[in-house]
C-alpha atoms as a PDB file:
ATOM      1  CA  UNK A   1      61.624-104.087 -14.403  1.00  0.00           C
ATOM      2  CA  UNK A   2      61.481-100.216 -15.201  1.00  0.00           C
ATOM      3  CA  UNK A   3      60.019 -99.638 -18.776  1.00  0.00           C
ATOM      4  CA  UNK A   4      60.396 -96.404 -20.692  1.00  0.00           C
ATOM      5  CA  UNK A   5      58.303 -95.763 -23.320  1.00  0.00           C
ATOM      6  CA  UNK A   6      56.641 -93.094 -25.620  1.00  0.00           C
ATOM      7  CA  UNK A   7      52.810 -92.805 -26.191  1.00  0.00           C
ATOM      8  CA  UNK A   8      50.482 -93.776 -23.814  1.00  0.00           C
ATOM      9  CA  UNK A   9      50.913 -97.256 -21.420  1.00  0.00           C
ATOM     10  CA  UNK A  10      47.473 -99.189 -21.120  1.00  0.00           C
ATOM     11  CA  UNK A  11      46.386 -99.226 -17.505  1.00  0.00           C
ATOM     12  CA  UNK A  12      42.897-100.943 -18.187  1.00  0.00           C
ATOM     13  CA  UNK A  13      44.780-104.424 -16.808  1.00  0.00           C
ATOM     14  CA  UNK A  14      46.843-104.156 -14.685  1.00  0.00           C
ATOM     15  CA  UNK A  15      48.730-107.158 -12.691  1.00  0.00           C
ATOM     16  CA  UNK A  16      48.198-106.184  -9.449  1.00  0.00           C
ATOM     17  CA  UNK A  17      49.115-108.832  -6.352  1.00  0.00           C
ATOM     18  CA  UNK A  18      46.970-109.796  -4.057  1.00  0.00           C
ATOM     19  CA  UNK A  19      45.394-107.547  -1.066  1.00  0.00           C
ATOM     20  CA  UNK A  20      46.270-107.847   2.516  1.00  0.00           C
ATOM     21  CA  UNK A  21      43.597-109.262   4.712  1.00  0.00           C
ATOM     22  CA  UNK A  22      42.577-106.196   6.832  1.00  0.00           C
ATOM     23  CA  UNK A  23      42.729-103.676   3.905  1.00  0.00           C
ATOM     24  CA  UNK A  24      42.548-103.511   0.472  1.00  0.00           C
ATOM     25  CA  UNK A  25      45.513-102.842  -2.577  1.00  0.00           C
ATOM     26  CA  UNK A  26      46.239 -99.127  -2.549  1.00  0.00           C
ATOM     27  CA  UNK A  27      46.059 -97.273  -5.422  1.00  0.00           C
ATOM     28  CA  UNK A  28      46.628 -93.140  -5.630  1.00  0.00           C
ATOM     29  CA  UNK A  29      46.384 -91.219  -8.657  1.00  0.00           C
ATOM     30  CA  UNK A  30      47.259 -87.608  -9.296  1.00  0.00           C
ATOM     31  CA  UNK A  31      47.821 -85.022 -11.991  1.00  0.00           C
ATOM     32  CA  UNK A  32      50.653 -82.378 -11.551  1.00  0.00           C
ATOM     33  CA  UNK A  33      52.473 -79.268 -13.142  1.00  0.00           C
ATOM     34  CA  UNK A  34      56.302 -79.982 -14.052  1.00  0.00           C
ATOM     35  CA  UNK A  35      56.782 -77.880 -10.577  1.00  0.00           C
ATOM     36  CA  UNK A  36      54.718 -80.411  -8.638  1.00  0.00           C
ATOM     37  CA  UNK A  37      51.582 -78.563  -7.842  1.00  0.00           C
ATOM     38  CA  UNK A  38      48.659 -80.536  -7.925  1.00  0.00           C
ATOM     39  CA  UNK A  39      45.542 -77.280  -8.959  1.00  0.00           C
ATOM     40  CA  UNK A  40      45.447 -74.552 -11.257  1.00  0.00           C
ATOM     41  CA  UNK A  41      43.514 -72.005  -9.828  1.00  0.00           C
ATOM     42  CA  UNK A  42      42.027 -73.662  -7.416  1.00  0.00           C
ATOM     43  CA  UNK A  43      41.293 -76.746  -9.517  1.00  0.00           C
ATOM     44  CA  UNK A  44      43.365 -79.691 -11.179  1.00  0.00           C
ATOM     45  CA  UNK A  45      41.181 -78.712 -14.314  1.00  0.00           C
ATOM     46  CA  UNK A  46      43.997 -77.429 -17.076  1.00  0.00           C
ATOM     47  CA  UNK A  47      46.897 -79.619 -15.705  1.00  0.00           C
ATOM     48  CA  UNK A  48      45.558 -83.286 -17.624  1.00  0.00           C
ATOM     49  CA  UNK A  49      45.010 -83.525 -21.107  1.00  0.00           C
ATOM     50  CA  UNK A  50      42.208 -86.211 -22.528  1.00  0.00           C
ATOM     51  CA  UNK A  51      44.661 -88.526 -22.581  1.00  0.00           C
ATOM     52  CA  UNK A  52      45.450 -88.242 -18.483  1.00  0.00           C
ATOM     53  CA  UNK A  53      41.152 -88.242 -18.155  1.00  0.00           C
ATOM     54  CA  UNK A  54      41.721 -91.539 -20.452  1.00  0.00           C
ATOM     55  CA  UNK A  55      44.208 -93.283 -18.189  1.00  0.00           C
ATOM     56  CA  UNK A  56      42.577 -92.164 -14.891  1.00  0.00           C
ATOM     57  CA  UNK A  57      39.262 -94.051 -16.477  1.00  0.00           C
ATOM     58  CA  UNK A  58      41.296 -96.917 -16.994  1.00  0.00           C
ATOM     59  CA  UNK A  59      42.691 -97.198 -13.641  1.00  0.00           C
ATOM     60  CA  UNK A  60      38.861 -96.597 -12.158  1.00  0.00           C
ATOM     61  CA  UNK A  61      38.585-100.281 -14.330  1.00  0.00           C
ATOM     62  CA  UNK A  62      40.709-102.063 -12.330  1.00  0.00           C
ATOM     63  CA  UNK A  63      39.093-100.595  -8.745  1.00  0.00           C
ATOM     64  CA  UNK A  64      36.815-102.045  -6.951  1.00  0.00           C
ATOM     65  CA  UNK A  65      36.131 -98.461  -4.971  1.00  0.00           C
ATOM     66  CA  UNK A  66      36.895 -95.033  -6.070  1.00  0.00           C
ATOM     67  CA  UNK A  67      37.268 -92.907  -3.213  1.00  0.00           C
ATOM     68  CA  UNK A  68      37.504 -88.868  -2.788  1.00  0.00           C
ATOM     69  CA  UNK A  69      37.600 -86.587  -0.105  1.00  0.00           C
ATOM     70  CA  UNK A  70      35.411 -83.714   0.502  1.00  0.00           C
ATOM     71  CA  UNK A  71      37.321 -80.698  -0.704  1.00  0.00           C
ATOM     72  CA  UNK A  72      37.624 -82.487  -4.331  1.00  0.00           C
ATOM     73  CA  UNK A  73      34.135 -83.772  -3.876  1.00  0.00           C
ATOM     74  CA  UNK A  74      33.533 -79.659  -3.286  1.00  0.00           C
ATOM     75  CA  UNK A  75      35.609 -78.125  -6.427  1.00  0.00           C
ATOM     76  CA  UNK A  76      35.199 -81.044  -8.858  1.00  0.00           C
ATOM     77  CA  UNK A  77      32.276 -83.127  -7.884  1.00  0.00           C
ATOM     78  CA  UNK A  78      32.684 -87.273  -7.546  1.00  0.00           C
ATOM     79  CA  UNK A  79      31.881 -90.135  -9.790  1.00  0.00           C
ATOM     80  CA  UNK A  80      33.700 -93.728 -10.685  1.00  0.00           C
ATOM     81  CA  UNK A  81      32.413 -93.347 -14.168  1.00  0.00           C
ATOM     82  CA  UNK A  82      34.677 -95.303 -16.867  1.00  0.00           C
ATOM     83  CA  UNK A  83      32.439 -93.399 -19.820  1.00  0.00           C
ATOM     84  CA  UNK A  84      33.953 -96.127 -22.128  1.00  0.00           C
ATOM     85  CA  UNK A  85      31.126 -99.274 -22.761  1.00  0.00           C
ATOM     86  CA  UNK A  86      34.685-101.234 -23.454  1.00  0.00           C
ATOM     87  CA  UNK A  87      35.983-100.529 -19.859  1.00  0.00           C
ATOM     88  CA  UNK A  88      32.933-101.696 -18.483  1.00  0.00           C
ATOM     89  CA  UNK A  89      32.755-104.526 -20.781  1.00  0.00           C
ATOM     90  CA  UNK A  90      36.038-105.670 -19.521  1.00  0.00           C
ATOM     91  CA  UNK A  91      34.872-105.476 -15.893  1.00  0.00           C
ATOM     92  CA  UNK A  92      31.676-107.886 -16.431  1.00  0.00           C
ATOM     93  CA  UNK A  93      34.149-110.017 -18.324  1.00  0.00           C
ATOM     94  CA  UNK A  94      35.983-110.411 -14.498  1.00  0.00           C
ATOM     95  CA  UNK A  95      33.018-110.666 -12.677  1.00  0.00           C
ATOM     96  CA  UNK A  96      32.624-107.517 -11.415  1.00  0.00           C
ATOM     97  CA  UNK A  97      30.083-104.738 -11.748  1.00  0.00           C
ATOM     98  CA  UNK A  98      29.935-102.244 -14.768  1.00  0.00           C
ATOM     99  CA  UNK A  99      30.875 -99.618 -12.576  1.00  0.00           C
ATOM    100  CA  UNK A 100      33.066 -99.535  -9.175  1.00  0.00           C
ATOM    101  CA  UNK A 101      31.315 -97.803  -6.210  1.00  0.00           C
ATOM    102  CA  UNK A 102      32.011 -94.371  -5.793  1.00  0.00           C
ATOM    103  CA  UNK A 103      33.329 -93.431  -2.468  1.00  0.00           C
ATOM    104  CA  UNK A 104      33.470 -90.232  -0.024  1.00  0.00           C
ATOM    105  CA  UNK A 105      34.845 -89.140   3.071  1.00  0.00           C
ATOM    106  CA  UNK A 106      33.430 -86.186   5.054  1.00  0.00           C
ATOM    107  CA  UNK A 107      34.357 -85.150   8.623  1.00  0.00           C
ATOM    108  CA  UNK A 108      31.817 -81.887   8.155  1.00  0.00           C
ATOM    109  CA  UNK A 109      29.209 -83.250   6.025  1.00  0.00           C
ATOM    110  CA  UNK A 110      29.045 -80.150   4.520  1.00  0.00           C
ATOM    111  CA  UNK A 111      28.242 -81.609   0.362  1.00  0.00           C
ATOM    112  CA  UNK A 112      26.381 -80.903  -1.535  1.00  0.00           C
ATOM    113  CA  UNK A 113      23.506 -83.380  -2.277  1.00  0.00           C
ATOM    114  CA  UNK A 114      22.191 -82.127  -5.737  1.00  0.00           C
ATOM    115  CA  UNK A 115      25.454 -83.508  -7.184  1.00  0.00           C
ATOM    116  CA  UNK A 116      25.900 -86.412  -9.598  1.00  0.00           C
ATOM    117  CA  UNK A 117      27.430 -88.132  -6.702  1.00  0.00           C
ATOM    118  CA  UNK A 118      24.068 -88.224  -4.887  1.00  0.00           C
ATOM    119  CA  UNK A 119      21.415 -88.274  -7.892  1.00  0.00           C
ATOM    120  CA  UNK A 120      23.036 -91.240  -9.937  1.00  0.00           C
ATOM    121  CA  UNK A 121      21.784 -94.649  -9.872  1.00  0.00           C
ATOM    122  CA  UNK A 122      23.862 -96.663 -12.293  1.00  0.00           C
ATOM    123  CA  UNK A 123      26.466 -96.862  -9.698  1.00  0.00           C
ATOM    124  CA  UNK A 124      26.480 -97.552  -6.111  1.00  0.00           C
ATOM    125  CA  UNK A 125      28.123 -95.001  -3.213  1.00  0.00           C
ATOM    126  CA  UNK A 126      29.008 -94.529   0.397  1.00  0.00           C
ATOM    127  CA  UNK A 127      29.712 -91.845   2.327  1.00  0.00           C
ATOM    128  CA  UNK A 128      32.174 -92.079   5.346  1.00  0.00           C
ATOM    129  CA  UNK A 129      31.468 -89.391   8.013  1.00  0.00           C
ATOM    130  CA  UNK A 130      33.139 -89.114  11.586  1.00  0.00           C
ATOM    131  CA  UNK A 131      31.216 -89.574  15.002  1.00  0.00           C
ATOM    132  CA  UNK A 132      31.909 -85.948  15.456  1.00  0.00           C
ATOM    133  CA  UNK A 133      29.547 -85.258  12.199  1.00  0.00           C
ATOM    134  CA  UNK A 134      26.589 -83.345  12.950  1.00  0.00           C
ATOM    135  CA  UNK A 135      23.851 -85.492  13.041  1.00  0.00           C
ATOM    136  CA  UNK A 136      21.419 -83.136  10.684  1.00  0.00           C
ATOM    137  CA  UNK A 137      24.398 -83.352   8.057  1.00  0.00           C
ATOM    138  CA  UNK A 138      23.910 -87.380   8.248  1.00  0.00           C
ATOM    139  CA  UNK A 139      20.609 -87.227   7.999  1.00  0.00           C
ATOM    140  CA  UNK A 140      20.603 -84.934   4.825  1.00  0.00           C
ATOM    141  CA  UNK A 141      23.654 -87.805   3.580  1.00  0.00           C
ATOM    142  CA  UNK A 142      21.235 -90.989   4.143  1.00  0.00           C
ATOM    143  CA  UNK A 143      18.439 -88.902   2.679  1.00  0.00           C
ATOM    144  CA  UNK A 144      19.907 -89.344  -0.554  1.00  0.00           C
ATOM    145  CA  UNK A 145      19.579 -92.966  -0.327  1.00  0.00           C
ATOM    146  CA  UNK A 146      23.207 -93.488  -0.365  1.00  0.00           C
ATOM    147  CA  UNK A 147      24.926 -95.496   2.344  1.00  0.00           C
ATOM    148  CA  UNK A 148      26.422 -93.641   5.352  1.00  0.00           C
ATOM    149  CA  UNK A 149      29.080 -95.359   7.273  1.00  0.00           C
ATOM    150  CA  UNK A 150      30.650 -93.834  10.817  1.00  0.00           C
ATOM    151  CA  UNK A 151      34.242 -94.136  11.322  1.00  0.00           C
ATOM    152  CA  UNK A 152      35.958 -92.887  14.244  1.00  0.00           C
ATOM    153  CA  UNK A 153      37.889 -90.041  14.460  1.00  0.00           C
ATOM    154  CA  UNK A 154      41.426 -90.801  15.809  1.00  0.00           C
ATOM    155  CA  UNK A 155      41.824 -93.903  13.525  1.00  0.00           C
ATOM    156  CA  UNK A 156      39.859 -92.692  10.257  1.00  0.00           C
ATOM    157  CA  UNK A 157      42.005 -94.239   7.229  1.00  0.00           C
ATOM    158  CA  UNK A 158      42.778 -97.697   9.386  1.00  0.00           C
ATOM    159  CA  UNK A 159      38.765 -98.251   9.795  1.00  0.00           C
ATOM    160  CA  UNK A 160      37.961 -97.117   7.207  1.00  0.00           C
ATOM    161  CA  UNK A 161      40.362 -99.507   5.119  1.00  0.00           C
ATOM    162  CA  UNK A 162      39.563-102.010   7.225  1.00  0.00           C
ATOM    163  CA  UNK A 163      35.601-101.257   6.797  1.00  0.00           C
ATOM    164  CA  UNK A 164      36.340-101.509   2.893  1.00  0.00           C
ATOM    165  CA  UNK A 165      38.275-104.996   2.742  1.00  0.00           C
ATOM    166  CA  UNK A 166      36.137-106.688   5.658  1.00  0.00           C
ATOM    167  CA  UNK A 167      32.872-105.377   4.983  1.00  0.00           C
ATOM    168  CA  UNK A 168      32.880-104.292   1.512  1.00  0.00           C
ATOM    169  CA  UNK A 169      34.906-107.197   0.062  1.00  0.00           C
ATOM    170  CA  UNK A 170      36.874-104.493  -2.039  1.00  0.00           C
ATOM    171  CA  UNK A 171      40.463-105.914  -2.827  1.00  0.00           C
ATOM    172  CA  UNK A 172      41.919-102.618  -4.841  1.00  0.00           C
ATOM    173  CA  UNK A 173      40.890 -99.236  -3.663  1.00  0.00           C
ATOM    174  CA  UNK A 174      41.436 -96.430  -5.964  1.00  0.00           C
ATOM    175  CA  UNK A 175      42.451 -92.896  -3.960  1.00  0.00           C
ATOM    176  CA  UNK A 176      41.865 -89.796  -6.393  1.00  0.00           C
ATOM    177  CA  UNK A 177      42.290 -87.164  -4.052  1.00  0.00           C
ATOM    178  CA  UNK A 178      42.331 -84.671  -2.879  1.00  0.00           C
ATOM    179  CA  UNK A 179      46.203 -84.123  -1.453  1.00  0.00           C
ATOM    180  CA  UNK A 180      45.620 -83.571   2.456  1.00  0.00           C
ATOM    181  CA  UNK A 181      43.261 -86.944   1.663  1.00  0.00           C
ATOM    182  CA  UNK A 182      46.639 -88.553  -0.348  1.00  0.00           C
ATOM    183  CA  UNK A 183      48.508 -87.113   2.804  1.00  0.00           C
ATOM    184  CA  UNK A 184      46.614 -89.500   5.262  1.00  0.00           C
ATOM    185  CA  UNK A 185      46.947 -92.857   3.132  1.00  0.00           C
ATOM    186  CA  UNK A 186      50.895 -92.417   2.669  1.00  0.00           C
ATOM    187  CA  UNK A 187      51.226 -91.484   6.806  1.00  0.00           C
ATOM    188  CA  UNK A 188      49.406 -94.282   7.367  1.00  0.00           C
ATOM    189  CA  UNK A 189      51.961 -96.306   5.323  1.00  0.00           C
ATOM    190  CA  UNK A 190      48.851 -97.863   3.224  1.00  0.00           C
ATOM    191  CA  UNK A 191      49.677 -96.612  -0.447  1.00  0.00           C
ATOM    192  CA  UNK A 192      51.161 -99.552  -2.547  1.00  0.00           C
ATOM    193  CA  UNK A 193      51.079 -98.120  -6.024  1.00  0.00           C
ATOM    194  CA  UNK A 194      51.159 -93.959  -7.038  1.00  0.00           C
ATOM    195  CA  UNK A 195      50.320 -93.198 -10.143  1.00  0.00           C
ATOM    196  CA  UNK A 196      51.555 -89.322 -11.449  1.00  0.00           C
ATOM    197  CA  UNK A 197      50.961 -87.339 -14.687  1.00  0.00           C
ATOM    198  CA  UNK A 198      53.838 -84.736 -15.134  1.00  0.00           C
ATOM    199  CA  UNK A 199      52.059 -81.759 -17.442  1.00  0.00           C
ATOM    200  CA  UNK A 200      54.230 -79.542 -19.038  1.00  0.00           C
ATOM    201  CA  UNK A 201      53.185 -76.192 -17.470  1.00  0.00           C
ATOM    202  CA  UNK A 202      54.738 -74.470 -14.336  1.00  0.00           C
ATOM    203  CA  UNK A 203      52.430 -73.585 -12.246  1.00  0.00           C
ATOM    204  CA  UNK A 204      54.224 -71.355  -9.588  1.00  0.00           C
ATOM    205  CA  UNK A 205      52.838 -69.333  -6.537  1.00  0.00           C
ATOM    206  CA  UNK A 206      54.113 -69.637  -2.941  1.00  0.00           C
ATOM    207  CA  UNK A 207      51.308 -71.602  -1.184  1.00  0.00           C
ATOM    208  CA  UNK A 208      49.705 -74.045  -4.043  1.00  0.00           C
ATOM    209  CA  UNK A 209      49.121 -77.384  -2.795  1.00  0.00           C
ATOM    210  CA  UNK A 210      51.302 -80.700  -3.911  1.00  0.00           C
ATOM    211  CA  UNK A 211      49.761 -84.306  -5.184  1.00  0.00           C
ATOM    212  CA  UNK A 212      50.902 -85.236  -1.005  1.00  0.00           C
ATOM    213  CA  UNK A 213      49.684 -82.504   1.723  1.00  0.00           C
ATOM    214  CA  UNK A 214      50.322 -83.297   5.091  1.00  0.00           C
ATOM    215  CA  UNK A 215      50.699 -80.920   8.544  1.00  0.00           C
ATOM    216  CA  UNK A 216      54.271 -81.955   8.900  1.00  0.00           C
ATOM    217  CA  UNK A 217      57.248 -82.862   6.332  1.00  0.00           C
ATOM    218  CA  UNK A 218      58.182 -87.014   6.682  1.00  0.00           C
ATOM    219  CA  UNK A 219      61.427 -87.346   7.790  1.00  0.00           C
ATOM    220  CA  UNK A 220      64.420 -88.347   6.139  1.00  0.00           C
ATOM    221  CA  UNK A 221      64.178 -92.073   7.920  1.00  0.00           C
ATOM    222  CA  UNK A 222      60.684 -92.210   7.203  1.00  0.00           C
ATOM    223  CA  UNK A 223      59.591 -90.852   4.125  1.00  0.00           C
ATOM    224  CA  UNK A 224      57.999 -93.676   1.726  1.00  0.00           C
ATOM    225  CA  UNK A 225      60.433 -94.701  -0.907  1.00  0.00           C
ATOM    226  CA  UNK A 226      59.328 -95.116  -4.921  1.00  0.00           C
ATOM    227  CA  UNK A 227      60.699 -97.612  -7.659  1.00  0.00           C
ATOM    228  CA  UNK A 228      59.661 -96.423 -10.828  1.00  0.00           C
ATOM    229  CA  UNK A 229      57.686 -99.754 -12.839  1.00  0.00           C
ATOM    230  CA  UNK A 230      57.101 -97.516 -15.665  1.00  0.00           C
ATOM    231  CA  UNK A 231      57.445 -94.188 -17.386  1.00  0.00           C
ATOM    232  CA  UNK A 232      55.693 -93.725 -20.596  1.00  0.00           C
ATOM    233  CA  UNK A 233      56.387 -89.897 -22.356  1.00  0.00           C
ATOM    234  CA  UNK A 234      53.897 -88.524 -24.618  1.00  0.00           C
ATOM    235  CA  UNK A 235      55.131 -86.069 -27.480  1.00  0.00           C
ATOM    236  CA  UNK A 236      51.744 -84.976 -28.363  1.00  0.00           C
ATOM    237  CA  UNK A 237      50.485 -84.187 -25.322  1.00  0.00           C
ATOM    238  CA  UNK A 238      54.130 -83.350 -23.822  1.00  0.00           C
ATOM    239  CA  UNK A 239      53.496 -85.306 -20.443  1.00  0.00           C
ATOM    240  CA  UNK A 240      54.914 -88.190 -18.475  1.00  0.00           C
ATOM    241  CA  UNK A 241      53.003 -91.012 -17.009  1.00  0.00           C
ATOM    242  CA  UNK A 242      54.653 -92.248 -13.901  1.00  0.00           C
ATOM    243  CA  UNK A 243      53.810 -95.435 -12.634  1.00  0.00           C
ATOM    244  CA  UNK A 244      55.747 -95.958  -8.634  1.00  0.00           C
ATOM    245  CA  UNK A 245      55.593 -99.002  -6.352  1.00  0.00           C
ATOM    246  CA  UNK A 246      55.354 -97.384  -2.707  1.00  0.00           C
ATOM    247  CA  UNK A 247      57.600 -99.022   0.036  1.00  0.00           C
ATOM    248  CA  UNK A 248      58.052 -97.549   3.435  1.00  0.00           C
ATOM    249  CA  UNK A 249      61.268 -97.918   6.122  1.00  0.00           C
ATOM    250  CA  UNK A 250      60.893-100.395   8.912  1.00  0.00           C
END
């Protein structure tokens, strides 16, 4: 059922099915320009109105991990903050911490360490690095005091997943980003649910990246296929929340 509204949909509880044994429910959420690109000047900053920062908090309620890749670690920093004492009431109220646990992946380890990401304590994080990492960048990661987990290199996103559900217990992972780290969830066919805000502002340029970066275009037999569950337009604000069940070709 496709529902079409006008205001703002509630995301704080969402009726999500059960995860799959060896990974956990999928989640991706991105901001966009009407023309599809995914910064402004280098940053998504300017594309999301309060009310987008409002619905992305909500989603972060019903995660069990927030995860971001380095580059948006780099330009925006990293936290699975809800900032609303409701959103975190209504976690406790399922059992769950106040907070999810804030997640990064690094092949480098080039981050910086003086960031929130690193400092806070009133939420727990862990850092996924490669075997190719050097090992002075892990050290300076465990330093921190926050958890540092290898994955391997040719199958990052399927142990890593796998690391999450197994290990972790996490049954909904939230991915905010950036889009070459979107890019490697959807080739892996391991998205189940996109989330998009459409802002009204064209963007332009020749090169600015998309909510979905990866090296090569899918094909038209491959490409992951979206059914719209909901679409919810916003006359103040003058953007579209876009709510997509992801299913793939066999």
């Amino acid at each position: 059922m496709t529902a079409h509204a006008v205001g703002k949909p509630d995301y704080s509880s969402l009726d999500l099915p059960p995860p799959p044994p060896d990974r956990p429910y999928v989640l991706v959420n991105m901001v966009m320009s009407a023309d599809g690109r995914a910064v402004f000047e280098g940053s998504e900053r300017g594309l999301g109105s309060p009310v987008d920062q409002r619905l992305m908090r909500e989603l972060r309620a019903n995660a069990d991990v927030v995860l971001n890749g380095a580059e948006t670690f780099r330009v925006s920093g990293s936290s699975p903050r809800l900032g609303d004492p409701a959103l975190e009431e209504l976690r406790r109220a399922r059992g769950k911490p106040p907070v999810p646990v804030g997640a990064l992946l690094t092949g480098s380890g080039e981050l910086d360490t003086s960031r929130l990401f690193f400092t806070a304590r009133d939420f727990e994080g862990v850092v996924f690095v490669l075997e190719t990492t050097p090992e002075a960048k892990r050290r300076a990661l465990e330093a921190t005091g926050r958890k540092v987990v290898e994955l391997p290199p040719g199958e990052t996103i399927r142990a890593l997943l796998r690391y999450l559900r197994v290990v972790m217990g996490c049954g909904v992972l939230l991915v905010e980003g950036g889009p070459s780290l979107n890019g490697q969830f959807f080739a892996h066919r391991a998205v189940d649910e996109y989330f998009v805000t459409i802002g009204p502002v064209i963007v332009g340029g020749a090169d600015q990246l998309t909510p979905v970066r990866t090296p090569r275009p899918f094909s038209p037999e491959r490409a992951p296929r979206l059914t719209l569950l909901s679409a919810v337009a916003n006359p103040e604000t003058g953007e579209v929340y876009c709510r997509y069940r992801v299913s793939y070709p066999a």
